[in-house]
N, C-alpha and C. Protein backbone atom coordinates (compact mmCIF):
# COMPACT_ATOMS: atom_id res chain seq x y z
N UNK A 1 8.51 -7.66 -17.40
CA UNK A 1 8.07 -7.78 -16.02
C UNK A 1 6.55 -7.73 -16.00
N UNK A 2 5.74 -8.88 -15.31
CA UNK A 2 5.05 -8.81 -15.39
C UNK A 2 4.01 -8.99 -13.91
N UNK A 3 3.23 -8.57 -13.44
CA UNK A 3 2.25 -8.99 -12.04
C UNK A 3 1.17 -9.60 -12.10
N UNK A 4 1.01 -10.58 -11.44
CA UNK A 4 -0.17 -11.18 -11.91
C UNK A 4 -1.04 -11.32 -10.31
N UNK A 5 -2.37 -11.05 -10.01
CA UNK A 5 -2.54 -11.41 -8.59
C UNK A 5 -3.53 -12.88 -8.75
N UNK A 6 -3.42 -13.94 -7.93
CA UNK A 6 -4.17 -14.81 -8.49
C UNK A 6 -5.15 -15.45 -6.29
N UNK A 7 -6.56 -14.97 -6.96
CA UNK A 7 -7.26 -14.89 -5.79
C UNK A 7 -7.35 -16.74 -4.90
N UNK A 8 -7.18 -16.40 -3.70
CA UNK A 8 -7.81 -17.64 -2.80
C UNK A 8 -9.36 -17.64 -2.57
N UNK A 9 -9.95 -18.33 -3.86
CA UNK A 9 -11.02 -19.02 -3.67
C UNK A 9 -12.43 -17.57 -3.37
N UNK A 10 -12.21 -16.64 -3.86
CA UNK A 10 -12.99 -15.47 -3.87
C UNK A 10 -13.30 -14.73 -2.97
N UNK A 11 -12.23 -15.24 -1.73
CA UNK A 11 -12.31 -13.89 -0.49
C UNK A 11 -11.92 -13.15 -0.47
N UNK A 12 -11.38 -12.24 -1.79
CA UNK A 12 -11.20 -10.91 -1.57
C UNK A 12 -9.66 -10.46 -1.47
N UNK A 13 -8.61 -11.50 -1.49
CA UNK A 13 -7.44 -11.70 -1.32
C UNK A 13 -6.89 -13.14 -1.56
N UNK A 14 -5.34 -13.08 -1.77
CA UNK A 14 -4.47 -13.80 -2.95
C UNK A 14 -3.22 -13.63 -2.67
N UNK A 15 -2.73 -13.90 -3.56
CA UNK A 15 -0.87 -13.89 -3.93
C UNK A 15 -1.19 -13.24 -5.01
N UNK A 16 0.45 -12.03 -5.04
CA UNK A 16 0.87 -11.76 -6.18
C UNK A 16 2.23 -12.01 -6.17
N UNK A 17 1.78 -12.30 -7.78
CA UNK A 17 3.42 -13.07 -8.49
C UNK A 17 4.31 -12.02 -9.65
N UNK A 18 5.19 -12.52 -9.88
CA UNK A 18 5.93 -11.53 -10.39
C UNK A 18 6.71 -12.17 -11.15
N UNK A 19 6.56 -11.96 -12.91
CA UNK A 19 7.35 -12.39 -13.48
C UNK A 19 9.06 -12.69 -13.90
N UNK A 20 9.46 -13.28 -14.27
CA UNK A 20 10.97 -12.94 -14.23
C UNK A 20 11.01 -11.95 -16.11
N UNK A 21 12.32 -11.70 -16.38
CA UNK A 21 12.42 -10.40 -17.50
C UNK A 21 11.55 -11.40 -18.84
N UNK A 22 11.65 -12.60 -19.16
CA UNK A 22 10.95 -12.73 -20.38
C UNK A 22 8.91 -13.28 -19.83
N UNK A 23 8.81 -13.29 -19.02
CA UNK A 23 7.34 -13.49 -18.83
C UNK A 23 6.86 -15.26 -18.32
N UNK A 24 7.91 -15.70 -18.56
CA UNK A 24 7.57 -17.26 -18.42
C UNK A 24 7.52 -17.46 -17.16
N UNK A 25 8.44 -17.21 -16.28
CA UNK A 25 8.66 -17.81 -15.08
C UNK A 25 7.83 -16.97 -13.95
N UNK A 26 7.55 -17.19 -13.00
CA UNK A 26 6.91 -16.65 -12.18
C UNK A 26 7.13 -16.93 -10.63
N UNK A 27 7.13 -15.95 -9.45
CA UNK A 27 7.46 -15.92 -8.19
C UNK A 27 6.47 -15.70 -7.86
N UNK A 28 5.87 -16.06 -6.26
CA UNK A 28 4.90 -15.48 -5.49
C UNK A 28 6.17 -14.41 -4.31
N UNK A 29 5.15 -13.20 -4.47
CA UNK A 29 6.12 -12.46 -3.79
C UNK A 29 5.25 -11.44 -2.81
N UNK A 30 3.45 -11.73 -2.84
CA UNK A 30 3.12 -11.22 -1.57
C UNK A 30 2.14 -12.14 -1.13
N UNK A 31 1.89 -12.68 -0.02
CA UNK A 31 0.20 -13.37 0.53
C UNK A 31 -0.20 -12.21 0.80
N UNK A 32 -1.67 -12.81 1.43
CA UNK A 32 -2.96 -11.40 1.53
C UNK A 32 -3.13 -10.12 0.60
N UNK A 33 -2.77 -10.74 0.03
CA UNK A 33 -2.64 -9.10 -1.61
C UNK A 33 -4.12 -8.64 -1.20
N UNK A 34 -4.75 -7.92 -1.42
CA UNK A 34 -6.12 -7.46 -1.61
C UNK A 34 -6.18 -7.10 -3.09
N UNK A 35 -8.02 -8.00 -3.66
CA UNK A 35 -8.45 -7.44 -4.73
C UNK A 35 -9.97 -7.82 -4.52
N UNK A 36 -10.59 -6.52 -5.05
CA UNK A 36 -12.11 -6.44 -4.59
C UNK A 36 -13.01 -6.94 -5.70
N UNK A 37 -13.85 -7.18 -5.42
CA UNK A 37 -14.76 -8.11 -6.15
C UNK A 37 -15.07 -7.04 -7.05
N UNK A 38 -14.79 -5.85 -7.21
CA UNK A 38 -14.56 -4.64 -8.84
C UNK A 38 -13.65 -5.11 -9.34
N UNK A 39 -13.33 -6.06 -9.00
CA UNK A 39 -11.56 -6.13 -9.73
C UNK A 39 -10.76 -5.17 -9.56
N UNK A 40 -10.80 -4.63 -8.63
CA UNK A 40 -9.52 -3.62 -8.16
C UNK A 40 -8.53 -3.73 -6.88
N UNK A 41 -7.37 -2.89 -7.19
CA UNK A 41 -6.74 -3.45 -6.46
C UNK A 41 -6.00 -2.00 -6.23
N UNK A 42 -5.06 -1.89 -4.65
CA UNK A 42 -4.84 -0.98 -4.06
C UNK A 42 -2.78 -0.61 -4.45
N UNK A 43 -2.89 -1.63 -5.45
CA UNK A 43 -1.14 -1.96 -6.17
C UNK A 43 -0.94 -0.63 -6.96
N UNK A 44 0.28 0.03 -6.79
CA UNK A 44 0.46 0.96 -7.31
C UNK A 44 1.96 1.30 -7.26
N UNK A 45 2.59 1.52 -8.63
CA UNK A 45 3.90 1.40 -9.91
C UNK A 45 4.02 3.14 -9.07
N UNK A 46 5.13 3.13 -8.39
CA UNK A 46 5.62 4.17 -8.46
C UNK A 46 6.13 4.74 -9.92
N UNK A 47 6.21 5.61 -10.66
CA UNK A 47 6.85 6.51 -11.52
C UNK A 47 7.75 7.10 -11.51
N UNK A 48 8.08 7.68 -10.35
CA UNK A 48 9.43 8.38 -9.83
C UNK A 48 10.19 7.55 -9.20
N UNK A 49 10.44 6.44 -9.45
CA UNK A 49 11.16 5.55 -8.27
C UNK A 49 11.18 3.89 -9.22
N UNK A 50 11.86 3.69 -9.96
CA UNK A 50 11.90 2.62 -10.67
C UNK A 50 11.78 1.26 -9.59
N UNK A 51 10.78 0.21 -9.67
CA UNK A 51 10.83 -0.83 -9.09
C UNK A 51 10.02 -0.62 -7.53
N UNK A 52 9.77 0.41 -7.69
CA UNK A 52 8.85 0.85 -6.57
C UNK A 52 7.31 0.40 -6.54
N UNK A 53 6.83 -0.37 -5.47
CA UNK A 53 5.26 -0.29 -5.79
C UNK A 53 5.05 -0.60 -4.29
N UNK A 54 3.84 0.07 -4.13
CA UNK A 54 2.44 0.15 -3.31
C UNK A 54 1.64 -0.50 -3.24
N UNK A 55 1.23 -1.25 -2.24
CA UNK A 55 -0.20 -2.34 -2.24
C UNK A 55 -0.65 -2.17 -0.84
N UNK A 56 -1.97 -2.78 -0.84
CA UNK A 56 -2.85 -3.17 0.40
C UNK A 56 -2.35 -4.40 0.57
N UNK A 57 -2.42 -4.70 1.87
CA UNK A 57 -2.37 -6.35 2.63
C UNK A 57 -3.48 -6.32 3.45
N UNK A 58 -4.42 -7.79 3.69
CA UNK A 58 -4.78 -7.98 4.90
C UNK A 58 -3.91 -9.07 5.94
N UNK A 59 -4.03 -8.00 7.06
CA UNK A 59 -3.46 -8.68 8.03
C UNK A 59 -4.53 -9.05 9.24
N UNK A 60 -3.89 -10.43 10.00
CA UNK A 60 -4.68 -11.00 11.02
C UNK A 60 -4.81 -9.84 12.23
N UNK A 61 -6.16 -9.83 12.59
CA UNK A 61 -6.50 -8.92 14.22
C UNK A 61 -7.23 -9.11 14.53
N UNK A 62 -7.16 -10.16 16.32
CA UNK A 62 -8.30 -10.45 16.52
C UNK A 62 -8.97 -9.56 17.08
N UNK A 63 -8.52 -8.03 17.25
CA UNK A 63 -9.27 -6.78 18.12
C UNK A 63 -10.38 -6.57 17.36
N UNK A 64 -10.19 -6.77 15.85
CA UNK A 64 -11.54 -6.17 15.17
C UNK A 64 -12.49 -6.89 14.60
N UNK A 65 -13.62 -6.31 13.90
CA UNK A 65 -15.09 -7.16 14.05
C UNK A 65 -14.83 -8.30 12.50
N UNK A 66 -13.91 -7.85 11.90
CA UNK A 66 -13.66 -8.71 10.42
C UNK A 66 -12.65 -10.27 10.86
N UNK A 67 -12.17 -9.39 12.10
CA UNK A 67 -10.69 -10.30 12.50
C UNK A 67 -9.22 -9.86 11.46
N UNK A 68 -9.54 -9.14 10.58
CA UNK A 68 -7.97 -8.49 10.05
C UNK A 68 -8.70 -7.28 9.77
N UNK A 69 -6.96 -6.32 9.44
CA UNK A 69 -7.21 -4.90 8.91
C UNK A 69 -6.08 -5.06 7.93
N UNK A 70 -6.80 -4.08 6.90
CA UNK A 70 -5.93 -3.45 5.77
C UNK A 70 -5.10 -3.04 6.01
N UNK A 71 -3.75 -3.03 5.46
CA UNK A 71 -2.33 -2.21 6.26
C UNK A 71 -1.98 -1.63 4.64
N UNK A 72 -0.85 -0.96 4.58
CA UNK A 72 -0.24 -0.49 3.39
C UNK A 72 1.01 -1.32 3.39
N UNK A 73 1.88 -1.80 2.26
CA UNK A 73 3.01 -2.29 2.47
C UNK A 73 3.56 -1.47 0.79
N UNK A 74 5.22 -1.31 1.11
CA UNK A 74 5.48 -1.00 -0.12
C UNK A 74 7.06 -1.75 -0.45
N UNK A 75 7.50 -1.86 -1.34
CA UNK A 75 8.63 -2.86 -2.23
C UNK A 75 9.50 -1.88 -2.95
N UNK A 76 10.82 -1.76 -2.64
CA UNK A 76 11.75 -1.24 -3.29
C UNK A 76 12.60 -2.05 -4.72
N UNK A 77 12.36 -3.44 -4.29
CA UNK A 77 12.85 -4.02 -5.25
C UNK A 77 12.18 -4.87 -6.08
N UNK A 78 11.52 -4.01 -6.68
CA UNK A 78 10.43 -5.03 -7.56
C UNK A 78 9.45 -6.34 -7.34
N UNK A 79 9.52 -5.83 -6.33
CA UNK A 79 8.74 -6.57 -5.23
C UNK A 79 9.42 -8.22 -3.96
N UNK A 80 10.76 -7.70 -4.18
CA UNK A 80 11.08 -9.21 -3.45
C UNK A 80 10.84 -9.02 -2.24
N UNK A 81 10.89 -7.51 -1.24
CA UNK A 81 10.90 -7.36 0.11
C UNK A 81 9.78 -6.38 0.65
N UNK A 82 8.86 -6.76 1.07
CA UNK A 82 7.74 -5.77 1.38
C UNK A 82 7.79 -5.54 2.87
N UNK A 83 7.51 -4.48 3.25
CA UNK A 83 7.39 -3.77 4.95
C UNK A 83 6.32 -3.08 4.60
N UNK A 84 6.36 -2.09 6.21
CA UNK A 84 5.74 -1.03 6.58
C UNK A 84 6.12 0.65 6.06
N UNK A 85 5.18 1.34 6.02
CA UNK A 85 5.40 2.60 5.92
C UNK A 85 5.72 3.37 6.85
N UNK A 86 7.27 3.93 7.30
CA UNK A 86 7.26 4.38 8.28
C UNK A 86 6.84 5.92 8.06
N UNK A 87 6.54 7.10 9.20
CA UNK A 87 6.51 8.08 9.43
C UNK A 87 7.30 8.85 9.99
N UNK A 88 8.21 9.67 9.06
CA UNK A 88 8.82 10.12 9.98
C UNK A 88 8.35 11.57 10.97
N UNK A 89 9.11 10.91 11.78
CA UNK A 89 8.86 11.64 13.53
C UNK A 89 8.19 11.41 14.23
N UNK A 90 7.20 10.43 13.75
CA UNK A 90 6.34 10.19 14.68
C UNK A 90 6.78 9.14 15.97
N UNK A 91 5.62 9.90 16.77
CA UNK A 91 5.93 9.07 18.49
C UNK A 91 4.33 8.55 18.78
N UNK A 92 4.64 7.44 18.26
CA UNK A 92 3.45 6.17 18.60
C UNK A 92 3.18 6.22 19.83
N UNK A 93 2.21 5.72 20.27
CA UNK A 93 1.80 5.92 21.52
C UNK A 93 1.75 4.31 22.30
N UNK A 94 1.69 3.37 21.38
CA UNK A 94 1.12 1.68 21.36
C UNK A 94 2.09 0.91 20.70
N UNK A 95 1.46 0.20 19.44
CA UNK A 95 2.19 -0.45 18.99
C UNK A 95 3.47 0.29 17.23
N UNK A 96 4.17 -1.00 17.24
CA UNK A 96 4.82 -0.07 16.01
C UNK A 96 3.95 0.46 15.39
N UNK A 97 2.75 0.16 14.71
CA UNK A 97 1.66 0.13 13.73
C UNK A 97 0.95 0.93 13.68
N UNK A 98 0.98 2.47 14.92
CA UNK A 98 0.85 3.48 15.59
C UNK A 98 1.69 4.38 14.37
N UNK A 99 2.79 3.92 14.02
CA UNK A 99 3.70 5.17 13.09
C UNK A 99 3.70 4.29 11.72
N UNK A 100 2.65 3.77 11.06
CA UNK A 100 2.69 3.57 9.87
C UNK A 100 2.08 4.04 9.12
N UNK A 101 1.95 3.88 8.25
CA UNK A 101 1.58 5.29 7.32
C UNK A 101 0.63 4.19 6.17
N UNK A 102 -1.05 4.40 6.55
CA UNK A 102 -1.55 3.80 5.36
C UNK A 102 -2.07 4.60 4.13
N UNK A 103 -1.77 4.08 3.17
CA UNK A 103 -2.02 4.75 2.00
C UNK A 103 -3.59 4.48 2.06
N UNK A 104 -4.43 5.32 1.05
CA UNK A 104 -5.84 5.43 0.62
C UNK A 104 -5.77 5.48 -0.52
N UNK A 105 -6.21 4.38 -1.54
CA UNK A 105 -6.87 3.59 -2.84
C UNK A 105 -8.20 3.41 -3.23
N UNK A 106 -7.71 2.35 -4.47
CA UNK A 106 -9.76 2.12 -4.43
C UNK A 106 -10.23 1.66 -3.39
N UNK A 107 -9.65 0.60 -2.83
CA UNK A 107 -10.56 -0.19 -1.55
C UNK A 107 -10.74 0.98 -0.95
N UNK A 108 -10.23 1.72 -0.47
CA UNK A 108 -11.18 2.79 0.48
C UNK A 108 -12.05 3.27 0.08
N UNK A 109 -12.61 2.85 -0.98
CA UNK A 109 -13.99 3.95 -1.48
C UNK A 109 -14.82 2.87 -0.92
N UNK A 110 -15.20 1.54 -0.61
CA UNK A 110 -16.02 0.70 0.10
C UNK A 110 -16.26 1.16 1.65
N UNK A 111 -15.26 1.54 2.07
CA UNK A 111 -15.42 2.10 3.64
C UNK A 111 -15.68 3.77 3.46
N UNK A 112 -16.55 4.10 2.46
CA UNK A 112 -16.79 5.45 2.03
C UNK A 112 -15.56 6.36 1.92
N UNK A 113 -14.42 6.24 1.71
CA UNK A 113 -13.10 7.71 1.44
C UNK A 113 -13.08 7.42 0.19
N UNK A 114 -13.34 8.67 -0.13
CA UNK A 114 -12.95 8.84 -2.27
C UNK A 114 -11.53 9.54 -1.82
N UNK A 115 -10.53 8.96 -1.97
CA UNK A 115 -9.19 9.47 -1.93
C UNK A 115 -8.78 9.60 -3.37
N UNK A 116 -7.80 10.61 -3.30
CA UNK A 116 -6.97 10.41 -4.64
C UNK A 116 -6.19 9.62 -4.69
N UNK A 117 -5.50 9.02 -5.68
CA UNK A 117 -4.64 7.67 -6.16
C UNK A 117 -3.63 8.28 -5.39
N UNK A 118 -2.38 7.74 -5.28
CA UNK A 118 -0.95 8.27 -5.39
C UNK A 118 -0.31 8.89 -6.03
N UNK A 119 -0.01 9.60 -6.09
CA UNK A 119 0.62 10.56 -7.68
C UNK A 119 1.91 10.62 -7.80
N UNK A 120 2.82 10.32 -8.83
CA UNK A 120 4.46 10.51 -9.36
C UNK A 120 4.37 10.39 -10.31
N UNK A 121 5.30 11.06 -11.00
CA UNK A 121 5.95 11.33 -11.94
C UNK A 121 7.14 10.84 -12.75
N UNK A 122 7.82 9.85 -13.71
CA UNK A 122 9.03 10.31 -14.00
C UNK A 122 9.76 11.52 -14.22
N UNK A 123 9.09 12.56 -14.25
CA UNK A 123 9.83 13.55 -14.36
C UNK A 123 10.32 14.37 -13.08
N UNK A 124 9.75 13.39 -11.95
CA UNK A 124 10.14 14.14 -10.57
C UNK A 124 10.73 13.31 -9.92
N UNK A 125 11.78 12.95 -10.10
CA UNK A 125 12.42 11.43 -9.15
C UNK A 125 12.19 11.67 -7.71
N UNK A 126 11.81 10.42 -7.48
CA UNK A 126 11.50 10.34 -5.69
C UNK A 126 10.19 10.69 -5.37
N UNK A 127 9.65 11.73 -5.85
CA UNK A 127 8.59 12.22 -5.24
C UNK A 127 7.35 11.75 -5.50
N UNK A 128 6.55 11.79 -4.21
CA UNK A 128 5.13 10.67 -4.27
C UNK A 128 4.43 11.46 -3.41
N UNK A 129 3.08 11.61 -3.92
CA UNK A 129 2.07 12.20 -2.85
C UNK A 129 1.12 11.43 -2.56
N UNK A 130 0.44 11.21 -1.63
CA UNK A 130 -0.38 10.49 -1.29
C UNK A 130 -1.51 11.08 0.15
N UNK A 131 -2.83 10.27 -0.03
CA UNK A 131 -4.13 10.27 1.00
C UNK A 131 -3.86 9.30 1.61
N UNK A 132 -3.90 9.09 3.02
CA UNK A 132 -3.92 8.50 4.04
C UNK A 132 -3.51 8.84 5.46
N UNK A 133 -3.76 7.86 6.40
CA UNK A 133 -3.81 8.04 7.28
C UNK A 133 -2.82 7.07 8.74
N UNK A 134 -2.49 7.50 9.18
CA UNK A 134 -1.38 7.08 10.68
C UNK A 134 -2.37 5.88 10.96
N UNK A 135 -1.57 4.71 11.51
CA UNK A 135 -1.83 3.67 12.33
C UNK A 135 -2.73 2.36 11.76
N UNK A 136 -3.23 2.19 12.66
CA UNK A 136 -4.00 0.81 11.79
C UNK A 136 -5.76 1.16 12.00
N UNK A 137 -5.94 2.27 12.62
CA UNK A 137 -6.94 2.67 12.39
C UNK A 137 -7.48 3.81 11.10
N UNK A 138 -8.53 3.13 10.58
CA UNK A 138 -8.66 3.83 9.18
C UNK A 138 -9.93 4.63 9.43
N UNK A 139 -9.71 5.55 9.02
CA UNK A 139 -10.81 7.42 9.26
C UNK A 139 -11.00 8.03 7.94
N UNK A 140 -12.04 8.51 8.13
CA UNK A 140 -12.68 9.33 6.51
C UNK A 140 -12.41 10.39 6.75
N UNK A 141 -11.22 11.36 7.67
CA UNK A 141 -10.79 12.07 7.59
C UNK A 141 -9.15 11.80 7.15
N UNK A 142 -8.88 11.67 6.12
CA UNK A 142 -7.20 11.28 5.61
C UNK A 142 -6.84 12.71 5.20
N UNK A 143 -5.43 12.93 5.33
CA UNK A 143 -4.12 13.90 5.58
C UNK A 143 -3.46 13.46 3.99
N UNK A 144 -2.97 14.69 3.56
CA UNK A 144 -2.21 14.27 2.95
C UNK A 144 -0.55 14.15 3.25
N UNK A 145 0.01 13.08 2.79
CA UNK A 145 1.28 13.02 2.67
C UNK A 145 2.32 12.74 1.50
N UNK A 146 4.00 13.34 2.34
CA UNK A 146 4.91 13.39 0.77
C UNK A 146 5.73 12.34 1.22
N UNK A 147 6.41 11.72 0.00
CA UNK A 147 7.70 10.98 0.16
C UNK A 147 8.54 12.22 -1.15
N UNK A 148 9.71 12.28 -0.22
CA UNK A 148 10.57 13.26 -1.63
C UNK A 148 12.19 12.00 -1.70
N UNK A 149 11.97 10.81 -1.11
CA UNK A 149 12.97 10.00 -1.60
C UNK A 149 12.47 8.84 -2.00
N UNK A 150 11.57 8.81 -2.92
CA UNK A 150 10.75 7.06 -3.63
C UNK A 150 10.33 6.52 -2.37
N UNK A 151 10.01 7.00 -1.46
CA UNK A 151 9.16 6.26 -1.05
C UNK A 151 9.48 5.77 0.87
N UNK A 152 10.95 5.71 0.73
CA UNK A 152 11.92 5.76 2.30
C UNK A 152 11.13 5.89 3.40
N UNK A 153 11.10 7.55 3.55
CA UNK A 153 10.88 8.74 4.27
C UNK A 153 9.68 9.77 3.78
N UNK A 154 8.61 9.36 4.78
CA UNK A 154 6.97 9.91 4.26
C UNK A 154 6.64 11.12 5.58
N UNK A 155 6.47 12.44 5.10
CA UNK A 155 5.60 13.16 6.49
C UNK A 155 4.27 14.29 5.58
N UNK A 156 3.60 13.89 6.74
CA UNK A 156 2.27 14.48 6.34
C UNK A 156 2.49 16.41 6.13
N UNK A 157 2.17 16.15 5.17
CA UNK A 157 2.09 18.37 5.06
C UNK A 157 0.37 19.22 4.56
N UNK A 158 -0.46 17.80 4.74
CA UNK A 158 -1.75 18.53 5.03
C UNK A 158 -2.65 17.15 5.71
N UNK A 159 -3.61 18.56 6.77
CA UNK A 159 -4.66 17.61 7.77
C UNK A 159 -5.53 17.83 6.84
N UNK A 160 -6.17 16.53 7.38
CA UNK A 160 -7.98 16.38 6.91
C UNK A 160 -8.35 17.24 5.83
């Protein structure tokens, strides 16, 4: 299995593809991937959760001054189906995007947050900790949060 992200023309975002089991064949299985002109990228291999991974997307908004925002999306199945991060319990006030749960990566160190990576384990099935923050607004004050089922079901157990 292999990932490959391959950029549109050096804006900062791309497709990532995903090999099939011997390496030859290849799927596109996200648009708007984000990867920063460090060559980094916000993709992240759960450990505790086989086939699990974490990435940044940009998505279209014409509310803000770029015209998109960074969202978090994550893949249970090796990447064929990507969503949102929900929160549980939360009561949005607006839109769904109010109870999503963005993770904090490298790209956030450009908008100044030195977050820590995501952290799991194989030796802890399910469990994932993570920096970030509620909604589609992004703050240099990030919370931490747990997933204790790979990734499902996320609630914050520390502020700022």
């Amino acid at each position: 299995l292999a990932l490959v992200h391959v950029d549109s023309g050096g804006r900062g975002h791309g497709s990532l593809y995903i090999s099939d089991s011997s390496g030859t064949y290849y799927s596109k299985v996200l648009d708007n991937h984000l990867y920063s002109s460090q060559q980094s990228s916000d993709f992240y291999e759960v450990k505790s959760m086989r086939g699990t991974f974490i990435t940044s997307v940009s998505v279209p908004d014409a509310e803000t001054v770029l015209g998109s925002l960074v969202v978090t999306r994550i893949s249970f199945d090796r990447g064929a189906r990507w969503q949102k991060i929900h929160i549980d319990g939360c009561k949005g006030v607006g839109s769904q995007d109010d109870c999503a749960l963005h993770i904090h990566g490298t790209l956030s160190v450009g908008a100044g947050i030195i977050p820590q990576l995501p952290a799991s384990d194989a030796g802890a099935p399910g469990l994932i900790l993570a920096h970030g923050n509620q909604g589609s607004v992004h703050t240099r004050l990030v919370d931490v949060y747990i997933s204790r089922d790979g990734g499902y079901n996320w609630k914050k157990v520390l502020k700022g």
